[in-house]
Protein backbone atom coordinates (compact mmCIF):
# COMPACT_ATOMS: atom_id res chain seq x y z
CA UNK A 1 12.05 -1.93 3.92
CA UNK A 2 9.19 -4.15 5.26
CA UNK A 3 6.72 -5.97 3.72
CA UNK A 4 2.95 -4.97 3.62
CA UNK A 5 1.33 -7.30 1.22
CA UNK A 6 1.87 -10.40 0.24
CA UNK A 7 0.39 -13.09 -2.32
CA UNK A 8 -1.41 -15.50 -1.03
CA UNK A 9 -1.20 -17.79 -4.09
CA UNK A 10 2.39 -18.04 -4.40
CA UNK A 11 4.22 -15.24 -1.19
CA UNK A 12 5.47 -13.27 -3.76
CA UNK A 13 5.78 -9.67 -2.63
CA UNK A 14 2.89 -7.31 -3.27
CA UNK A 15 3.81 -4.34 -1.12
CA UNK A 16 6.19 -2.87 0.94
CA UNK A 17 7.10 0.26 2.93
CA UNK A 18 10.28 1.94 3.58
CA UNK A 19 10.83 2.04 7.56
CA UNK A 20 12.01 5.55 8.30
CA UNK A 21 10.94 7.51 4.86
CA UNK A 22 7.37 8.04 3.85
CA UNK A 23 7.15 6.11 1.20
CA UNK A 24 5.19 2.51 0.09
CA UNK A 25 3.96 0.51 -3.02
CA UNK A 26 1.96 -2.12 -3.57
CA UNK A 27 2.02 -4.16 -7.13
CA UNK A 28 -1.34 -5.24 -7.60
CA UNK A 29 -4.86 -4.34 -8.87
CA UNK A 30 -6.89 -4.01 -5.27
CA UNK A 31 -9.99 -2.89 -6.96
CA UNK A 32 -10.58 -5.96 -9.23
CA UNK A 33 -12.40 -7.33 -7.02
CA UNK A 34 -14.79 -7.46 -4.67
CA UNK A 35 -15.55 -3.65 -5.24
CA UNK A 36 -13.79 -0.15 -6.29
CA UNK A 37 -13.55 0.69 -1.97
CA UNK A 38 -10.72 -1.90 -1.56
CA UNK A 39 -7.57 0.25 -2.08
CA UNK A 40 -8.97 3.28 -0.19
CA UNK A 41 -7.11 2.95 2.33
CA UNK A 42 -3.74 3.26 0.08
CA UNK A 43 -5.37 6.90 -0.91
CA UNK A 44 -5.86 8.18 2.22
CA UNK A 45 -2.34 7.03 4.08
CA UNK A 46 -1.07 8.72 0.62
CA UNK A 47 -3.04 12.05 0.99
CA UNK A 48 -1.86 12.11 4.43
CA UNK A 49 1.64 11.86 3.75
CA UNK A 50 0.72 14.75 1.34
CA UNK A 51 -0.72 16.80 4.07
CA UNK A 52 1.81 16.21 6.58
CA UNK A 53 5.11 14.68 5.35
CA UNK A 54 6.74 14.73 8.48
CA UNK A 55 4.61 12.09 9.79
């Protein structure tokens, strides 16, 4: 695993990816704040693993 995202607050883990397997999470709410376009990017690497899950 490696870690994406962390909190700046406190470095507590927000996100994380798995190294060799197409797969990642992130445990926040990215859109809260400062608009709705803030997680987008989380969509589209997710759509692409969709479309091509070989990488």
């Amino acid at each position: 695993m490696e870690i994406t995202h962390l909190n700046l607050n406190d470095n507590t883990v927000e996100g994380f990816r798995h190294k060799t397997l197409p797969a990642f999470s992130v445990q926040y709410h990215p859109e809260a704040a400062p608009g709705p376009n803030d997680a987008k990017y989380f969509f589209d690497e997710f759509a692409g693993m969709i479309e091509n899950p070989q990488g």
